[in-house]
N, C-alpha and C. Protein backbone atom coordinates (compact mmCIF):
# COMPACT_ATOMS: atom_id res chain seq x y z
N UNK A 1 0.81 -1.20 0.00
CA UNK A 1 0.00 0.00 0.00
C UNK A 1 0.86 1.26 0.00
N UNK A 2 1.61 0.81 0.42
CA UNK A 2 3.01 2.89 0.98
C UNK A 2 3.48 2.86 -0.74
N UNK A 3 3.85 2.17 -1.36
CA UNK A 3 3.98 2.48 -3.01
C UNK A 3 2.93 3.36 -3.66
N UNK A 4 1.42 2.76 -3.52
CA UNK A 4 0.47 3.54 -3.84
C UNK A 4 -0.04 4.39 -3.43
N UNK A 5 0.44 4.73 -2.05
CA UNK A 5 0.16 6.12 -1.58
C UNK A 5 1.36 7.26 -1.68
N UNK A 6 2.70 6.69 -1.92
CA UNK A 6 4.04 7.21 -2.65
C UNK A 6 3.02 8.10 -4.03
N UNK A 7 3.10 7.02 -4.52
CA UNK A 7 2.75 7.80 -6.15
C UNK A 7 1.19 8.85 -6.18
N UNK A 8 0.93 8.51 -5.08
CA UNK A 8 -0.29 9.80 -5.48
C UNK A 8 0.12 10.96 -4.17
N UNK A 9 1.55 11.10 -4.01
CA UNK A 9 2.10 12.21 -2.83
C UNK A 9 2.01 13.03 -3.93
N UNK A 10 2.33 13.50 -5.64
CA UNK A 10 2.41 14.66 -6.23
C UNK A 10 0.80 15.07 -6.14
N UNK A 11 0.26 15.01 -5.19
CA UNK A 11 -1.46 15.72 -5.07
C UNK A 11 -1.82 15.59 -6.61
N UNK A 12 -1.70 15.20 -7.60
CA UNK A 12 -2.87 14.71 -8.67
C UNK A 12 -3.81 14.08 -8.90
N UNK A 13 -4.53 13.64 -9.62
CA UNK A 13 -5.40 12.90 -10.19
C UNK A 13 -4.41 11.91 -10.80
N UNK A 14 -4.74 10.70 -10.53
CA UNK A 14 -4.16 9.29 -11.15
C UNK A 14 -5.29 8.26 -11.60
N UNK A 15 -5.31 7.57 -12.40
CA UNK A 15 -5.93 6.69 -12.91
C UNK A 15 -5.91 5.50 -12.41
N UNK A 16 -6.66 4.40 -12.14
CA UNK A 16 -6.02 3.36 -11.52
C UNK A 16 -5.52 2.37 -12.74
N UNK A 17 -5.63 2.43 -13.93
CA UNK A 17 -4.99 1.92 -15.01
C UNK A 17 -3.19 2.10 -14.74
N UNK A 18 -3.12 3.48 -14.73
CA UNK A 18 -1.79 4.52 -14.83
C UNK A 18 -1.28 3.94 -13.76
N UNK A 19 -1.66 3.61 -12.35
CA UNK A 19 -1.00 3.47 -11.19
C UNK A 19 -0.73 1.96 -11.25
N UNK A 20 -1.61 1.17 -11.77
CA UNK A 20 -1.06 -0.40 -12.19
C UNK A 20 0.53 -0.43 -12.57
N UNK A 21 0.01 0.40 -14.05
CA UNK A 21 1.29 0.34 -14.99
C UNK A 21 2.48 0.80 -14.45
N UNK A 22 2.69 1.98 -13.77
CA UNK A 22 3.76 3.08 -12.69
C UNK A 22 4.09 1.50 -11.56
N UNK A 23 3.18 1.11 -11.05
CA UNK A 23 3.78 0.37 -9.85
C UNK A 23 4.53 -1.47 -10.70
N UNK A 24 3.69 -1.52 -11.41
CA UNK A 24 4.41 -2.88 -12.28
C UNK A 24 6.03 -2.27 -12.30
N UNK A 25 5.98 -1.37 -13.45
CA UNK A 25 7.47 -0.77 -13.88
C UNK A 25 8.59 -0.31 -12.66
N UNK A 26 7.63 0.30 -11.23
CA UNK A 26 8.65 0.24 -10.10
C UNK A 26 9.19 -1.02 -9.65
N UNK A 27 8.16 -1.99 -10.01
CA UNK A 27 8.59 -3.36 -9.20
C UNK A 27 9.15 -4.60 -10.40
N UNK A 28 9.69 -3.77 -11.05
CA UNK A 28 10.18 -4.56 -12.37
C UNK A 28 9.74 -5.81 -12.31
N UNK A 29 8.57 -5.68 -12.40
CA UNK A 29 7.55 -6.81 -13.16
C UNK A 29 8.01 -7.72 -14.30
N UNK A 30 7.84 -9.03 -14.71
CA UNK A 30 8.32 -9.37 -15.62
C UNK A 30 6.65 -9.19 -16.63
N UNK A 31 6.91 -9.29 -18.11
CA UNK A 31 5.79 -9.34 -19.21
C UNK A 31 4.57 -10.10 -18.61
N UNK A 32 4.97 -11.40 -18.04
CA UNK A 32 4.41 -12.54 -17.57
C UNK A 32 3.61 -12.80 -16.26
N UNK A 33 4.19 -11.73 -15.25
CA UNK A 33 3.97 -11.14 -14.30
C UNK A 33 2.59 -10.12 -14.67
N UNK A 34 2.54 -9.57 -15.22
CA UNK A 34 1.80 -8.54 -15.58
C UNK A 34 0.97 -9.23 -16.28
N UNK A 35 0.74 -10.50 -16.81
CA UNK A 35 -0.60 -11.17 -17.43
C UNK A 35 -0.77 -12.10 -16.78
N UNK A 36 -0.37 -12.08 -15.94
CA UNK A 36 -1.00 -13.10 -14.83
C UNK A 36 -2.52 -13.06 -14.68
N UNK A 37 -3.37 -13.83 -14.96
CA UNK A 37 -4.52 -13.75 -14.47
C UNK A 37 -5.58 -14.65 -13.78
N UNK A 38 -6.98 -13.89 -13.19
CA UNK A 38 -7.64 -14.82 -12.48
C UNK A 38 -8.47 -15.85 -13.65
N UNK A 39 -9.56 -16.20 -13.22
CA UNK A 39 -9.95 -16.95 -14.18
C UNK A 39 -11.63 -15.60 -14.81
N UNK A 40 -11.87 -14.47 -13.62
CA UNK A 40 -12.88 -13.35 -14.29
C UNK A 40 -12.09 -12.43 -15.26
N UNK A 41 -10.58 -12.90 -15.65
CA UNK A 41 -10.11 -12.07 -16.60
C UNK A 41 -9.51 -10.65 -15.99
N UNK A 42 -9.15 -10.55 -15.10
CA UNK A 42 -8.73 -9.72 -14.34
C UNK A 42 -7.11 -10.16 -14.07
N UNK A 43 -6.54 -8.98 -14.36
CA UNK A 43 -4.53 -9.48 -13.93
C UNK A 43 -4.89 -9.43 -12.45
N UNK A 44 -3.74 -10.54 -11.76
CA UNK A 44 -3.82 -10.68 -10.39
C UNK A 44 -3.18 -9.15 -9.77
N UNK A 45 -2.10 -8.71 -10.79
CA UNK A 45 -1.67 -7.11 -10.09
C UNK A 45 -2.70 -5.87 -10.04
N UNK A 46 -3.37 -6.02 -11.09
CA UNK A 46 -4.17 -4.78 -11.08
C UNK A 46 -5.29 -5.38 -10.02
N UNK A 47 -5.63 -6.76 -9.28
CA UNK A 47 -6.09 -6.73 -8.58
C UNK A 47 -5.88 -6.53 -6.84
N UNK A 48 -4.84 -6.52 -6.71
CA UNK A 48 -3.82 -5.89 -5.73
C UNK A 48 -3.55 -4.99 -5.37
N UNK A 49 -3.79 -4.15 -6.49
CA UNK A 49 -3.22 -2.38 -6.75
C UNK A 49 -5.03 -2.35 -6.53
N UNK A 50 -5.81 -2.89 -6.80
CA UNK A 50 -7.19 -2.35 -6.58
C UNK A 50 -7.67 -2.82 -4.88
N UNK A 51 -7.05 -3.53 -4.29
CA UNK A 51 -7.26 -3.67 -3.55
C UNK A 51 -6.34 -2.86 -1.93
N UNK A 52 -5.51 -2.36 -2.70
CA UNK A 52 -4.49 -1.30 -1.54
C UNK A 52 -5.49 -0.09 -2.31
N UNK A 53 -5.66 0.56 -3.30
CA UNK A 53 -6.54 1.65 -3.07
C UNK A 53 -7.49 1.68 -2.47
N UNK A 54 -8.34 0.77 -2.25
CA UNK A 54 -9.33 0.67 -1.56
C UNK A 54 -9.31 0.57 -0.07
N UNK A 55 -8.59 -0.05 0.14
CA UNK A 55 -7.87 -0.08 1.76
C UNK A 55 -7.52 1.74 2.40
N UNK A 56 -6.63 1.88 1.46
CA UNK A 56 -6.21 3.45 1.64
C UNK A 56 -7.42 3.93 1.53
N UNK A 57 -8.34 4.02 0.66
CA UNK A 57 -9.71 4.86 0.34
C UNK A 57 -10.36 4.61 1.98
N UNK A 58 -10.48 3.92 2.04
CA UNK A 58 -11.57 3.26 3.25
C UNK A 58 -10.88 4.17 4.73
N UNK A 59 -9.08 4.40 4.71
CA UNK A 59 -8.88 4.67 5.71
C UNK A 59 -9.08 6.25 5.35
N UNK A 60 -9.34 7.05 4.38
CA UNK A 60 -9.53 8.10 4.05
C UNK A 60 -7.95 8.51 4.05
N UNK A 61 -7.30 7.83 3.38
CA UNK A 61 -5.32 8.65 2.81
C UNK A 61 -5.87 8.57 1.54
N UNK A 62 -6.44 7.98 1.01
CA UNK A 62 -7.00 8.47 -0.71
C UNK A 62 -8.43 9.05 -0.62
N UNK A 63 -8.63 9.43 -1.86
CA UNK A 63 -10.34 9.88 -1.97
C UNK A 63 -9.91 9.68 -3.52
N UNK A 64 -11.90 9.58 -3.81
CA UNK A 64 -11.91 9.05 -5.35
C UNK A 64 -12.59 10.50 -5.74
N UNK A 65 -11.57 10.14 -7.31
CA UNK A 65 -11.52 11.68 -7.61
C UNK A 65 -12.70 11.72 -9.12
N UNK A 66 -13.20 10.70 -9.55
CA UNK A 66 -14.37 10.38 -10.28
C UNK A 66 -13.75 9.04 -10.60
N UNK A 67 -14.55 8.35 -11.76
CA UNK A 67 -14.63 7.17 -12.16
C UNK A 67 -13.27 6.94 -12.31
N UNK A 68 -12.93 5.61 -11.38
CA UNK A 68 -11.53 5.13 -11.91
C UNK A 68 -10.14 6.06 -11.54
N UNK A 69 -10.60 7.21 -10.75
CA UNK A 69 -9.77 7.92 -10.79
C UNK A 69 -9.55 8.36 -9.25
N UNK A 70 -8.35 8.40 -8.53
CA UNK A 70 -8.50 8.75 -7.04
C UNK A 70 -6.62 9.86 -7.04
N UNK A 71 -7.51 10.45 -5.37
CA UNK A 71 -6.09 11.81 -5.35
C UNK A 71 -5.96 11.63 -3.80
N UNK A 72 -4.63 11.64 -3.62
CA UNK A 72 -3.96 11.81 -2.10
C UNK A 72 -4.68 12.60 -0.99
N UNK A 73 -5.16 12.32 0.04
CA UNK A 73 -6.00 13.18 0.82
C UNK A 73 -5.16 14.20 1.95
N UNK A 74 -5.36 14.97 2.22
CA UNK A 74 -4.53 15.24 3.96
C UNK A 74 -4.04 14.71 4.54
N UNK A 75 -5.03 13.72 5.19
CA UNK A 75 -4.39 12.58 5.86
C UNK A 75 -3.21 11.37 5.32
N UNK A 76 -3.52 11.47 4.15
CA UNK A 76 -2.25 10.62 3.41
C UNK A 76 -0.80 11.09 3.70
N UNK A 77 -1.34 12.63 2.77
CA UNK A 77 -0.11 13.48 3.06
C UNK A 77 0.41 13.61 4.31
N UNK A 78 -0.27 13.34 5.13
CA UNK A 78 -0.03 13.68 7.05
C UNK A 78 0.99 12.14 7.27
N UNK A 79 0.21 11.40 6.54
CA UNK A 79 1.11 9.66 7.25
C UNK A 79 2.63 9.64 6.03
N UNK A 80 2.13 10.13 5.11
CA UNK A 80 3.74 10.37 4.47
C UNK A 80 5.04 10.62 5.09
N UNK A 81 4.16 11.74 5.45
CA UNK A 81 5.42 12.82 6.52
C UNK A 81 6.16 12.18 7.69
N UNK A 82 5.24 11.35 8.55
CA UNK A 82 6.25 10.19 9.33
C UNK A 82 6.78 9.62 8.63
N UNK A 83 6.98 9.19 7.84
CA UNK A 83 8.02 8.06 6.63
C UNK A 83 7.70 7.22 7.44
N UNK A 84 6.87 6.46 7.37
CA UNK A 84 6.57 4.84 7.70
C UNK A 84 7.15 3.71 6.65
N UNK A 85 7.62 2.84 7.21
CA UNK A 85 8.26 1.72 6.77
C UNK A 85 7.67 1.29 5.91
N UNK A 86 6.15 0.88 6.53
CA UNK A 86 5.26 -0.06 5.47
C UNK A 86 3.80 0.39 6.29
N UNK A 87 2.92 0.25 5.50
CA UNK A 87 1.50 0.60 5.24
C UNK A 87 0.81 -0.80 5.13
N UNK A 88 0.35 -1.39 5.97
CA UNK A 88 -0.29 -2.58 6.89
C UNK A 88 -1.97 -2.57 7.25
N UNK A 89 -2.37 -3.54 7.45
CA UNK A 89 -3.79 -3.53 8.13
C UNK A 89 -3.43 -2.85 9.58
N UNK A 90 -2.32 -3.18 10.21
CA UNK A 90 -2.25 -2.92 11.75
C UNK A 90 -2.20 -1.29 11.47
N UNK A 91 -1.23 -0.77 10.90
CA UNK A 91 -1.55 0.39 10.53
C UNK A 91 -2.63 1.50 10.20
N UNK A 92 -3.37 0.61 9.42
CA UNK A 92 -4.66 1.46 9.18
C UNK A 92 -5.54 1.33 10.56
N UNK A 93 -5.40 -0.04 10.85
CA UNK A 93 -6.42 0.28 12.08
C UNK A 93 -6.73 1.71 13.16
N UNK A 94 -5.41 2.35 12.95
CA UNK A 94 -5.53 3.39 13.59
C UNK A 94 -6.33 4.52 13.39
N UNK A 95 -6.87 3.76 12.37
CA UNK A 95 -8.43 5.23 11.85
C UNK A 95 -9.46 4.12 11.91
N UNK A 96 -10.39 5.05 12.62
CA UNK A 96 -11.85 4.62 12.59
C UNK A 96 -12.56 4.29 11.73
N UNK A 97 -12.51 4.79 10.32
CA UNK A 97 -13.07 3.92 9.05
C UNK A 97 -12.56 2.96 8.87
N UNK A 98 -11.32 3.00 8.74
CA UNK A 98 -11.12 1.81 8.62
C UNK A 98 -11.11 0.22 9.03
N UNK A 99 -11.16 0.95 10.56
CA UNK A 99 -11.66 -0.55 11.41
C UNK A 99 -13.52 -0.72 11.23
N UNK A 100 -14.35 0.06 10.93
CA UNK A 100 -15.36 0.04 10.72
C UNK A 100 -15.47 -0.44 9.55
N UNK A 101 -14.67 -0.01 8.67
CA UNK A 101 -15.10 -1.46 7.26
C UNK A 101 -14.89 -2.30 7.53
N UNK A 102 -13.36 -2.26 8.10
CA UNK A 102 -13.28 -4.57 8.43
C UNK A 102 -13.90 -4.85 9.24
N UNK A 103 -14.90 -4.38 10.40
CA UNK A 103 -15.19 -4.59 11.64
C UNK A 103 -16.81 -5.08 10.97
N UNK A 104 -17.13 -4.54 9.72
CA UNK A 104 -18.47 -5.09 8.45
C UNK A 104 -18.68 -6.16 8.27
N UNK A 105 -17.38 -7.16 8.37
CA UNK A 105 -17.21 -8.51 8.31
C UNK A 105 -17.18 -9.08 8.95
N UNK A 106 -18.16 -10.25 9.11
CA UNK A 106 -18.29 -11.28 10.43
C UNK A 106 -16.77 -11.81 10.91
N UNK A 107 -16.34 -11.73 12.43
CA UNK A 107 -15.17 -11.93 12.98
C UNK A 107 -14.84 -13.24 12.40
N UNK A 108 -15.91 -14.32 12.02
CA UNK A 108 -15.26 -15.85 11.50
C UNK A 108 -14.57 -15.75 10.54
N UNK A 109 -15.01 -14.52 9.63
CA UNK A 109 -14.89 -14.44 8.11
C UNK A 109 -13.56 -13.95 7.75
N UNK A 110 -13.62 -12.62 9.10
CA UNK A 110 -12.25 -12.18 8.73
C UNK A 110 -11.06 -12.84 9.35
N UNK A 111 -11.19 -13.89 10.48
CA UNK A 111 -10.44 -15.01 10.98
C UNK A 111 -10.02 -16.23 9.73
N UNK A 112 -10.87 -16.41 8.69
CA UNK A 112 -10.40 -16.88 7.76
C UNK A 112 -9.83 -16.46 6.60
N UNK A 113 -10.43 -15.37 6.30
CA UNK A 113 -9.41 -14.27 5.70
C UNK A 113 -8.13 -13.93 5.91
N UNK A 114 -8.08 -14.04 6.65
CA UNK A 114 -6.60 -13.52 7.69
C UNK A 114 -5.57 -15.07 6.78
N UNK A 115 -6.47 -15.83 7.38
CA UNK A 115 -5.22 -16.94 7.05
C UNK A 115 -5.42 -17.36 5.82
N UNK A 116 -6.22 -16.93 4.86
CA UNK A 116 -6.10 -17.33 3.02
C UNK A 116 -5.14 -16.48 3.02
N UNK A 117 -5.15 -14.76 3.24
CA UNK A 117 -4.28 -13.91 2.87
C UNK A 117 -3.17 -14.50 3.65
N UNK A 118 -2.25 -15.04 5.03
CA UNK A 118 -1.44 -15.28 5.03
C UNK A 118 -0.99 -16.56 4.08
N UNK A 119 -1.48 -17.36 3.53
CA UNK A 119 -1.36 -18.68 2.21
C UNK A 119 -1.49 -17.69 0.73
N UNK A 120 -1.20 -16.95 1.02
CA UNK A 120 -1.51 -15.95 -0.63
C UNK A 120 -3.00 -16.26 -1.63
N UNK A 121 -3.51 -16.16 -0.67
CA UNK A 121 -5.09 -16.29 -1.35
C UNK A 121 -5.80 -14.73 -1.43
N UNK A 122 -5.61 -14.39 -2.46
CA UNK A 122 -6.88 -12.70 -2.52
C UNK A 122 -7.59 -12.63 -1.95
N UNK A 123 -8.40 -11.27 -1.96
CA UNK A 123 -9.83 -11.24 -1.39
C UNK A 123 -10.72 -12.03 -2.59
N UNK A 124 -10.60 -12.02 -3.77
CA UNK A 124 -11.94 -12.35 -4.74
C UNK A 124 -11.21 -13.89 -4.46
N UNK A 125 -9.93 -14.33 -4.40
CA UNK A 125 -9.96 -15.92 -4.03
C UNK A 125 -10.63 -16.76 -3.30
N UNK A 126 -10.75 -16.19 -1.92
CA UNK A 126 -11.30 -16.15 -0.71
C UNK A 126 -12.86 -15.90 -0.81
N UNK A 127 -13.51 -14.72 -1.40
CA UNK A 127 -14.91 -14.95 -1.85
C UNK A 127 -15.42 -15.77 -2.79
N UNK A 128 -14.88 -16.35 -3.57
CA UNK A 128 -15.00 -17.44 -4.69
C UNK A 128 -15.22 -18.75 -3.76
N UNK A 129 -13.97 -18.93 -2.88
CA UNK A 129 -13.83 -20.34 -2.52
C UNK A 129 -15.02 -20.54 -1.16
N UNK A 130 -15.30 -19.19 -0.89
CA UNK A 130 -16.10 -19.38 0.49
C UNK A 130 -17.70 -19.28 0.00
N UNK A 131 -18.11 -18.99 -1.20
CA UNK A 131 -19.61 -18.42 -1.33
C UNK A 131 -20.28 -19.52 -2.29
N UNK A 132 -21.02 -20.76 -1.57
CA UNK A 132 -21.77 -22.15 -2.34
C UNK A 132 -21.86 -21.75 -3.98
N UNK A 133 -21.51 -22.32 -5.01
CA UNK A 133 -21.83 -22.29 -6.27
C UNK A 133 -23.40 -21.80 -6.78
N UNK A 134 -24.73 -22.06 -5.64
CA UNK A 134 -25.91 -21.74 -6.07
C UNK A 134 -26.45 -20.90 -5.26
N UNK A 135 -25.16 -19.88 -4.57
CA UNK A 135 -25.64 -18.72 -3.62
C UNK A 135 -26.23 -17.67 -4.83
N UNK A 136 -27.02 -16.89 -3.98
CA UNK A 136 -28.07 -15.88 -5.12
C UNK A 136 -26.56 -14.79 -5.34
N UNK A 137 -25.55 -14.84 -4.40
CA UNK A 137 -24.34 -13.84 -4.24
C UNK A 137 -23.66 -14.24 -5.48
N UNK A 138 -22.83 -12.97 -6.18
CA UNK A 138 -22.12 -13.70 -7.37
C UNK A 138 -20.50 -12.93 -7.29
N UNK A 139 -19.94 -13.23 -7.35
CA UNK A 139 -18.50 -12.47 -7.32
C UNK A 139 -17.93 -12.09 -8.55
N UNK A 140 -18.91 -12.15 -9.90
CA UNK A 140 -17.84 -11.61 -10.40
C UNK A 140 -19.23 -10.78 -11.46
């Protein structure tokens, strides 16, 4: 997440296309890397990078700046300024939205969550593998 809140410190408007591509090329991605995908056709990075904006969004260090598009908030800029190591769930907890979104999720759910994401399982992995095939719920 501190990468994607790095790149939106120049206070602009960023795309979340643009911030895929910017964070692949920081993390010298290989071709292969970057087409990695799930099976809804989605690259596993741009689902990663969609999932730390949203994290950041939720703790209010981003805000969405229209469709597809989000900008560095105050508070971002404020947690910059400590130079933090790394940008964490334990971290965010320290804002009240943010524990109020995860706090949305039944404690079992996010107890199993916890440990797909420590086995490298996504969030849409984790909702796929947990939601019956003939639930009215659809994940994708």
């Amino acid at each position: 997440m501190l990468p994607l809140l790095k790149l939106a410190s120049d206070g602009r408007e960023h795309t979340n296309m643009e911030a895929a591509e910017k964070l692949a090329d920081q993390f010298n991605l290989t071709d292969e890397d970057r087409r990695e995908m799930f099976p809804s056709g989605q690259t596993k990075f741009s689902n990663r990078v969609g999932w730390a904006r949203t994290y950041l969004r939720k703790s209010c260090l981003l805000e969405s700046a229209g469709r597809a598009r989000f900008k560095i908030t105050k508070r971002g800029c404020d947690l910059l300024a400590t130079n933090p190591a790394v940008i964490n769930n334990q971290l965010l907890d320290r804002y009240a939205e943010f524990r109020e979104f995860r706090e949305r999720t039944p404690l079992a759910d996010r107890a199993t969550a916890a440990t797909d994401a420590e086995n490298g399982q996504t969030p849409e992995e984790f909702l796929t593998s947990h939601i019956p095939s003939d639930s009215p719920i659809s994940c994708r």
